[in-house]
C-alpha atoms as a PDB file:
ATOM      1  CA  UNK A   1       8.157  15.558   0.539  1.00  0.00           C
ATOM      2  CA  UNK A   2       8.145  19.668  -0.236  1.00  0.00           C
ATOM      3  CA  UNK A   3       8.375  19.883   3.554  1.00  0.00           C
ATOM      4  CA  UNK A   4      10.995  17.748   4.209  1.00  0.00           C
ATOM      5  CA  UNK A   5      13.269  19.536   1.095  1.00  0.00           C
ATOM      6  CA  UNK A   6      12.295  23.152   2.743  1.00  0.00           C
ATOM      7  CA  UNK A   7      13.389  21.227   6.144  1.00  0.00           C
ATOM      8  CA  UNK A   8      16.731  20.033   4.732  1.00  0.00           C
ATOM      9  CA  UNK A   9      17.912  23.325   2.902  1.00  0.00           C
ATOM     10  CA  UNK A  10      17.325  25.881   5.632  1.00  0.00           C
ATOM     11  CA  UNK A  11      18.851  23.292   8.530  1.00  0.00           C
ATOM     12  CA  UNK A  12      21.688  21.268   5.997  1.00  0.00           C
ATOM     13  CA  UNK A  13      23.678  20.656   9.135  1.00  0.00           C
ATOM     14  CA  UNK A  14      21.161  19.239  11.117  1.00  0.00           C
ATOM     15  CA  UNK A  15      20.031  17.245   8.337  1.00  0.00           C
ATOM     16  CA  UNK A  16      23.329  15.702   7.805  1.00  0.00           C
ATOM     17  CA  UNK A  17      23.521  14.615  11.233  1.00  0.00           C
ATOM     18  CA  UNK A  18      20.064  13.649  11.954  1.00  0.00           C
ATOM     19  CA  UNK A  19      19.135  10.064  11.783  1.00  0.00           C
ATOM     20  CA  UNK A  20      15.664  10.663   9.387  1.00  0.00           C
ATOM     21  CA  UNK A  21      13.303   7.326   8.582  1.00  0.00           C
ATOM     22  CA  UNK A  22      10.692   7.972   5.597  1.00  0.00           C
ATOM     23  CA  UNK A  23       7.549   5.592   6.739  1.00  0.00           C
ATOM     24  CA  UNK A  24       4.931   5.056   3.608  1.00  0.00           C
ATOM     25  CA  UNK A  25       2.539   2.324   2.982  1.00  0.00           C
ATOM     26  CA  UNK A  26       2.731   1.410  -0.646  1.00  0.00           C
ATOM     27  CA  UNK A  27      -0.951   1.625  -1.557  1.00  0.00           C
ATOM     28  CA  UNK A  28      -2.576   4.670   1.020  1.00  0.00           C
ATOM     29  CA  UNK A  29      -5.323   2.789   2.899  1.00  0.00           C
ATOM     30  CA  UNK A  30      -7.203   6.435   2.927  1.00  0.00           C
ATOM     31  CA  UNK A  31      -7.251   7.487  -0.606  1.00  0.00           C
ATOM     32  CA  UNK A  32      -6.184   4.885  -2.872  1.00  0.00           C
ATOM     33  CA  UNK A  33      -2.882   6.128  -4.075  1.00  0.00           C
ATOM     34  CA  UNK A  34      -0.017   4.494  -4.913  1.00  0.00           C
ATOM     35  CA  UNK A  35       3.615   5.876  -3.436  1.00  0.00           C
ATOM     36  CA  UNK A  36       5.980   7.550  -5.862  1.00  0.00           C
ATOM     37  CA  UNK A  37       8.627   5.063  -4.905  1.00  0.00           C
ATOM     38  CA  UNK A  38      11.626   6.156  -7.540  1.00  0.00           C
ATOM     39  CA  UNK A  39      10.629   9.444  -6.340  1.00  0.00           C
ATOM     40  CA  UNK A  40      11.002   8.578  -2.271  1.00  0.00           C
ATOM     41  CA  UNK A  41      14.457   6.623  -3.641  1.00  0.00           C
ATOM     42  CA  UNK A  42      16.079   9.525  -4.805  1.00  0.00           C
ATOM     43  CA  UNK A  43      15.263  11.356  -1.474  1.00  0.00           C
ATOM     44  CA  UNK A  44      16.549   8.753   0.571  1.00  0.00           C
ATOM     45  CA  UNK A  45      20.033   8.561  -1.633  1.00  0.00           C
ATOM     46  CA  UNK A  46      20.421  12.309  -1.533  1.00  0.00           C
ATOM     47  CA  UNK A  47      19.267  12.783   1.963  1.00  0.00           C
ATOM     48  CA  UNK A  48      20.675   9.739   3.494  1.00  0.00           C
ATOM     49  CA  UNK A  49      17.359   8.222   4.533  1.00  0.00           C
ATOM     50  CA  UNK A  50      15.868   5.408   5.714  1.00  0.00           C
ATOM     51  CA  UNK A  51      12.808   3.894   4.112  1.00  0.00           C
ATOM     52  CA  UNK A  52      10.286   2.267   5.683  1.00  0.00           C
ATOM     53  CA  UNK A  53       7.478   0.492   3.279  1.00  0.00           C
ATOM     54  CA  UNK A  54       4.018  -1.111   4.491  1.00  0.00           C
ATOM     55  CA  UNK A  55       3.029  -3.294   1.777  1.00  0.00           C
ATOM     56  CA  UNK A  56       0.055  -4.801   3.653  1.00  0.00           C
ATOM     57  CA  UNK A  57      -2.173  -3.296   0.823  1.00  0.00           C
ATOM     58  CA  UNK A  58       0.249  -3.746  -2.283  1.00  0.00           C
ATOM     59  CA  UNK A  59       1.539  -7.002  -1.754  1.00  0.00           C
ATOM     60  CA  UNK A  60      -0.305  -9.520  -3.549  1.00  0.00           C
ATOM     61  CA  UNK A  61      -2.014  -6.881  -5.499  1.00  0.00           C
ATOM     62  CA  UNK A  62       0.617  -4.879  -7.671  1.00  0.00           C
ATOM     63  CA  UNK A  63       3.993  -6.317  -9.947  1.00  0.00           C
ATOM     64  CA  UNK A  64       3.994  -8.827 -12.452  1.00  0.00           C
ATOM     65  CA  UNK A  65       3.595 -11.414  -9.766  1.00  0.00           C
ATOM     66  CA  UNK A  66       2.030  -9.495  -6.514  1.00  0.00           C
ATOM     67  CA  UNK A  67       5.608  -8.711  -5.017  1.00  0.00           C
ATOM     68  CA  UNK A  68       4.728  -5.303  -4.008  1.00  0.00           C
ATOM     69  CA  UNK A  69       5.538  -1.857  -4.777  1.00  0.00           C
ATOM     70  CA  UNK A  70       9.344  -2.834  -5.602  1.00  0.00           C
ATOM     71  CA  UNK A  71       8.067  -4.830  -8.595  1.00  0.00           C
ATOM     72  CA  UNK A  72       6.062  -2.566  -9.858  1.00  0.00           C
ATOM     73  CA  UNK A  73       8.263   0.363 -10.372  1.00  0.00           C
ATOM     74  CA  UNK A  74      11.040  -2.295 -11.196  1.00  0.00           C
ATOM     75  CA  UNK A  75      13.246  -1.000  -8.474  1.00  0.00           C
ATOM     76  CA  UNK A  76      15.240  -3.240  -6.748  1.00  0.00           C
ATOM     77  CA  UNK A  77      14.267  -4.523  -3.331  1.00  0.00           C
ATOM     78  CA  UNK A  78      17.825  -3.571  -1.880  1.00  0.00           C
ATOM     79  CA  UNK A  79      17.068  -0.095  -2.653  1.00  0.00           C
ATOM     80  CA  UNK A  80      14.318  -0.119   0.553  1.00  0.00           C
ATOM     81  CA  UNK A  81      15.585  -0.631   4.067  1.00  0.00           C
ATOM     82  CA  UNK A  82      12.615  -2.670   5.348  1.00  0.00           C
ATOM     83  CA  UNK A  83       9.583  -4.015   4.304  1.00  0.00           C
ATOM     84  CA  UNK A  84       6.620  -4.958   5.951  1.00  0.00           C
ATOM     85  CA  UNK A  85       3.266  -6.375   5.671  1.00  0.00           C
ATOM     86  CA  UNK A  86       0.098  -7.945   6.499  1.00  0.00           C
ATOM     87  CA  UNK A  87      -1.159 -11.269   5.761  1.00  0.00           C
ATOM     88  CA  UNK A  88      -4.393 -10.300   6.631  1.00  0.00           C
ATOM     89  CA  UNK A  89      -5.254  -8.709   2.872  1.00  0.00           C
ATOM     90  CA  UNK A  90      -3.894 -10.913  -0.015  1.00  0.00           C
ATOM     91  CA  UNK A  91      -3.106 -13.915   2.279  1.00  0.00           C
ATOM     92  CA  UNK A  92      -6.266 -14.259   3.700  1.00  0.00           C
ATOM     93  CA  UNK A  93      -4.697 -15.543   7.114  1.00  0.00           C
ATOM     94  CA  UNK A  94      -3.426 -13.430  10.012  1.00  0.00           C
ATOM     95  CA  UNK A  95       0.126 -12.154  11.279  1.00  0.00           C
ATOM     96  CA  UNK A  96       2.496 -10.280   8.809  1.00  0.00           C
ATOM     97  CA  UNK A  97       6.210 -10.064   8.198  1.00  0.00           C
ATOM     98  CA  UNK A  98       9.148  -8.020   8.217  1.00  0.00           C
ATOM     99  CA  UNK A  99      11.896  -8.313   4.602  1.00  0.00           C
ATOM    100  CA  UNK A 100      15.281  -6.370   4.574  1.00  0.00           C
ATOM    101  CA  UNK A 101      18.637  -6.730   5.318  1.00  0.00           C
ATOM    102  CA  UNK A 102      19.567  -9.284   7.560  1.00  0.00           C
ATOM    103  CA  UNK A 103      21.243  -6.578  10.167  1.00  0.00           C
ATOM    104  CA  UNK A 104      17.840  -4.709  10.432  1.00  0.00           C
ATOM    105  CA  UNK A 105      16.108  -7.937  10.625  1.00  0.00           C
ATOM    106  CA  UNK A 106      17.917  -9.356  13.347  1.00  0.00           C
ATOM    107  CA  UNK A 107      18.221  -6.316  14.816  1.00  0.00           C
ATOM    108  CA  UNK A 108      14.516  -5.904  15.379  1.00  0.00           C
ATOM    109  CA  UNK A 109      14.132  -9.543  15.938  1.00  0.00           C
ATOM    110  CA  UNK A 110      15.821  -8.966  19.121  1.00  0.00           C
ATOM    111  CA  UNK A 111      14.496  -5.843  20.211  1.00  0.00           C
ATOM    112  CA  UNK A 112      10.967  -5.842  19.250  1.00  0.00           C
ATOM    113  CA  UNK A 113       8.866  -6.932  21.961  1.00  0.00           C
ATOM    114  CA  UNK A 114       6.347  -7.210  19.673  1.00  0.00           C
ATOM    115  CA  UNK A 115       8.161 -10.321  18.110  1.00  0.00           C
ATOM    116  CA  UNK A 116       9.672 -11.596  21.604  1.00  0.00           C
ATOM    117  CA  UNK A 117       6.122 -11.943  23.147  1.00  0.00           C
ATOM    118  CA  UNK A 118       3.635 -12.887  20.326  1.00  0.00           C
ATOM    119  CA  UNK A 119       2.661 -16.504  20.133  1.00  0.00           C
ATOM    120  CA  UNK A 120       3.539 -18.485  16.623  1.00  0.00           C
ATOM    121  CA  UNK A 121       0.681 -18.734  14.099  1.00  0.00           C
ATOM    122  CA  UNK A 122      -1.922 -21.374  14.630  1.00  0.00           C
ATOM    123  CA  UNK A 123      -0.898 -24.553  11.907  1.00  0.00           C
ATOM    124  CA  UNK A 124      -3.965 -24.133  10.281  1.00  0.00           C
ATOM    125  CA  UNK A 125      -3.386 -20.452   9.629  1.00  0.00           C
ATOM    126  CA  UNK A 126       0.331 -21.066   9.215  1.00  0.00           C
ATOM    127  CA  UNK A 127      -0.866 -23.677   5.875  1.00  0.00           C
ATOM    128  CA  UNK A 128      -3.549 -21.344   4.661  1.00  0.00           C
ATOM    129  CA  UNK A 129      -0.327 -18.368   4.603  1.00  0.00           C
ATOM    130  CA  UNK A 130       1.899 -21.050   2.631  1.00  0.00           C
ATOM    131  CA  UNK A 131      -0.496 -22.132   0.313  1.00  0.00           C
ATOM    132  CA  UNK A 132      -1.906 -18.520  -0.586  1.00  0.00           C
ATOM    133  CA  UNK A 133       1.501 -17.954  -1.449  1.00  0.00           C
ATOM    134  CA  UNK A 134       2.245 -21.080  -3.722  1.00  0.00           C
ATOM    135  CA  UNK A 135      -0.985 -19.799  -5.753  1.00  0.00           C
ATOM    136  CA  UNK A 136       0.497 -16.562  -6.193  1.00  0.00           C
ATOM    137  CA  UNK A 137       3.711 -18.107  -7.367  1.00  0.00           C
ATOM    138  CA  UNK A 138       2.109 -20.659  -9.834  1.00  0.00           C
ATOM    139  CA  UNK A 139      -0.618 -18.350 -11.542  1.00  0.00           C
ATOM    140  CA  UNK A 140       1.174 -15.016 -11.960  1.00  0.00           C
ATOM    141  CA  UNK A 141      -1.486 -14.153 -14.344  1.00  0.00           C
ATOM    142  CA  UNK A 142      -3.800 -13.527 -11.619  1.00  0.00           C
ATOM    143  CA  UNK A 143      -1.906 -10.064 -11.148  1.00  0.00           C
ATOM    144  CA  UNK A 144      -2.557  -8.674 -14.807  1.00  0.00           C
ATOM    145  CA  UNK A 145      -5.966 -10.086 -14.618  1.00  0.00           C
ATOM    146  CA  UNK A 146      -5.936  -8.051 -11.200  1.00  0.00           C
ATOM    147  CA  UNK A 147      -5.001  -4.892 -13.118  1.00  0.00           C
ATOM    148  CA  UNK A 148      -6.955  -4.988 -15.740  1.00  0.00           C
ATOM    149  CA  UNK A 149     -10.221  -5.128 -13.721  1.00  0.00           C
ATOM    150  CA  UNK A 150      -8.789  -2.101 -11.501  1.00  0.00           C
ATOM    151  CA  UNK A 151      -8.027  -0.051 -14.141  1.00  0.00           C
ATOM    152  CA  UNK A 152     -11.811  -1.132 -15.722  1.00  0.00           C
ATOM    153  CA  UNK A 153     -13.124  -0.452 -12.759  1.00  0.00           C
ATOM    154  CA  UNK A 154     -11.677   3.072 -12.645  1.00  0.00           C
ATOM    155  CA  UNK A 155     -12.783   4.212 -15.764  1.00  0.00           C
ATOM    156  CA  UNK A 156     -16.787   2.679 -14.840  1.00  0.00           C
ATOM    157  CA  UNK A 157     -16.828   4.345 -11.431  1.00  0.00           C
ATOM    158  CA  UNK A 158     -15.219   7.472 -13.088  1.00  0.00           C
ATOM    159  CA  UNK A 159     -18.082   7.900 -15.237  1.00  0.00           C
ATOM    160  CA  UNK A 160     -20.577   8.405 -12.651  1.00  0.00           C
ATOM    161  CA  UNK A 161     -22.195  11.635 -12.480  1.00  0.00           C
ATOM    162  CA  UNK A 162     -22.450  12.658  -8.677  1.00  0.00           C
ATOM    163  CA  UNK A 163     -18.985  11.143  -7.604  1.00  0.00           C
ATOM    164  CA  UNK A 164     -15.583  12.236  -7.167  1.00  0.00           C
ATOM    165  CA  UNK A 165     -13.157   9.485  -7.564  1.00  0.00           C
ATOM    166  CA  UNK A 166      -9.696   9.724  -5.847  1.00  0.00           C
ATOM    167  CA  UNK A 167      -7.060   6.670  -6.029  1.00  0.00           C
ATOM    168  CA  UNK A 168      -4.503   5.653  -8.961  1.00  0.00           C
ATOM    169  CA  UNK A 169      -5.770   3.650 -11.667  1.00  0.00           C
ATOM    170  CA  UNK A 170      -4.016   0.140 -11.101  1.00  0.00           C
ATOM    171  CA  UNK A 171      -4.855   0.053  -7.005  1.00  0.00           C
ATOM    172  CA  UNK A 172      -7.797  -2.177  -6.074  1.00  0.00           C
ATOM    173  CA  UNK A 173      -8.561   0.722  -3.700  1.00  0.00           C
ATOM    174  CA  UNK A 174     -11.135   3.293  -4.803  1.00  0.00           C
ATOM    175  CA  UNK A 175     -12.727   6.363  -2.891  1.00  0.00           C
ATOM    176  CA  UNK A 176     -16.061   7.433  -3.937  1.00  0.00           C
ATOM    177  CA  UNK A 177     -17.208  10.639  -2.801  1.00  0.00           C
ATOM    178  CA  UNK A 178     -19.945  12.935  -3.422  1.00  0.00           C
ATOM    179  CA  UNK A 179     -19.514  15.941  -5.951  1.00  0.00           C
ATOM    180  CA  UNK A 180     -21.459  18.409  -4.065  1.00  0.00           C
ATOM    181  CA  UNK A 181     -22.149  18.505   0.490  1.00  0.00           C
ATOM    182  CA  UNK A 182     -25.358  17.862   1.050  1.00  0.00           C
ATOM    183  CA  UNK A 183     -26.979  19.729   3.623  1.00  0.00           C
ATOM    184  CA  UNK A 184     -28.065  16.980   6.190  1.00  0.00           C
ATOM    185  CA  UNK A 185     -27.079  13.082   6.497  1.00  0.00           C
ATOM    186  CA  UNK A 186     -30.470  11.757   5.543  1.00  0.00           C
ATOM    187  CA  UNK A 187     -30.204  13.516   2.534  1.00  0.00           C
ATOM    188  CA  UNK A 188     -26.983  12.267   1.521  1.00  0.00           C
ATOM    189  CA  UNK A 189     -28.239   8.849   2.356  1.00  0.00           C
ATOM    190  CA  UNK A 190     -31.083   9.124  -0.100  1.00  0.00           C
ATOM    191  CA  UNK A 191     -28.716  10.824  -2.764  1.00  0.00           C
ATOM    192  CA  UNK A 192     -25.898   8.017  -2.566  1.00  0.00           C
ATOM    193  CA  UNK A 193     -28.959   5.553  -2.544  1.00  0.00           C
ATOM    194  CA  UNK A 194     -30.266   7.274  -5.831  1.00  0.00           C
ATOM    195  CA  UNK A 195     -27.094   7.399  -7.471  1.00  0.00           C
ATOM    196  CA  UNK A 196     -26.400   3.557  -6.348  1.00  0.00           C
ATOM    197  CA  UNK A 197     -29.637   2.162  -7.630  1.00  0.00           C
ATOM    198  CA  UNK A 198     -29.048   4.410 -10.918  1.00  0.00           C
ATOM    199  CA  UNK A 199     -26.282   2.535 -11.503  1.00  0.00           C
ATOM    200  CA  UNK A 200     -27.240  -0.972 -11.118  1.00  0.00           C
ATOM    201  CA  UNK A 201     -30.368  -0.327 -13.497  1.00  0.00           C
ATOM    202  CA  UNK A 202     -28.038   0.414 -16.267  1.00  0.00           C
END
C-alpha cells in the first residue's frame, strides 16, 4: 500500500486516469494474516479503485456467521467490487463463486471463458455445497467456537520456545517457523522433531 501512495503522489495525473484493481485474498494463504480491509476501503474511495477480494480462506471461517472478511470488519459488502471464493475450504465440495454487483457479474459471466466452458457441478457435489451452507446458516455458533480455538491456539503455539509464529490471532492459519537456521536439513529435521515430541509430552 506505501508503494502504491508513493505511486499516486509523484504520477497524480496518471493515477486519475488509470483504471487500478487492488487484488487481496482475505486471509494470506502464505502467512496467516488477515487483510486490513477498512484500511484497503479508504484507498479504493480516495484513489478510485477497484477491489478485488478472494475469500476462499475467510469464508466460512471469520464474521459472526462465516460471511467473510466483510463481516468481520462490519463493512458493508457494497463497499467491495467483487468477491470470490472457493468451495473447496469451508464447503468441503469443489468449484467456487463469484458475489458483486450484478453489472460485474454479468459482465464476467459473459466474458469469462472460464465460466462459458466449465461443466456444472456434479449433483452430489452440488448437495454437499447446499447443505454445508444450511449448517453454517443454522449453527452460527460454530464461528465463535471457531475463534475461540484460533485465538487458543495462538497463544499455545506462541509459547513454544524454538518457533516463530507469524499469522493474526483469529485466522485458522498459523506459520510455524524455526527461531534460529540450522546449518543442514537433517538437522532441522531432528530439531523440529525434538521440539514436536517436546510438546506432545507436556
Amino acid at each position: 500500500m506505501k508503494h502504491m501512495k508513493n505511486f499516486t503522489f509523484q504520477k497524480p495525473k496518471k493515477a486519475k486516469a488509470t483504471r487500478r484493481f487492488l487484488v487481496v485474498e482475505g486471509i494470506y494463504m502464505n502467512t496467516g494474516t488477515i487483510a486490513p480491509l477498512p484500511r484497503l476501503i479508504e484507498l479504493r474511495k480516495k484513489y478510485k479503485l477497484r477491489i478485488f477480494i478472494d475469500e476462499s480462506i475467510s469464508f466460512g471461517t471469520l464474521g459472526s456467521t462465516g460471511r467473510g472478511i466483510t463481516e468481520y470488519f462490519n463493512i458493508p459488502v457494497h463497499e467491495v467490487d467483487l468477491i470470490s471464493s472457493s468451495l473447496e475450504w469451508s464447503i468441503a465440495s469443489i468449484g467456487g463463486f463469484c458475489a458483486g454487483s450484478s453489472f460485474i457479474v454479468e459482465h464476467q459471466r459473459l466474458s469469462g471463458l472460464g465460466y462459458c466452458f466449465s461443466a456444472s457441478l456434479p449433483p452430489l457435489l452440488a448437495s454437499a455445497a447446499i447443505r454445508a451452507l444450511e449448517i453454517m446458516e443454522k449453527n452460527p455458533q460454530m464461528f465463535a467456537d471457531l475463534k475461540a480455538l484460533c485465538q487458543t491456539m495462538h497463544e499455545s503455539l506462541a509459547s513454544i520456545n524454538g518457533f516463530n509464529l507469524q499469522g493474526h490471532p483469529d485466522s485458522p492459519v498459523k506459520h510455524l517457523f524455526l527461531a534460529r537456521a540450522c546449518k543442514s536439513r537433517a538437522e532441522e529435521k531432528e530439531k523440529l522433531t525434538r521440539i514436536v515430541d517436546n510438546v506432545s509430552i507436556h
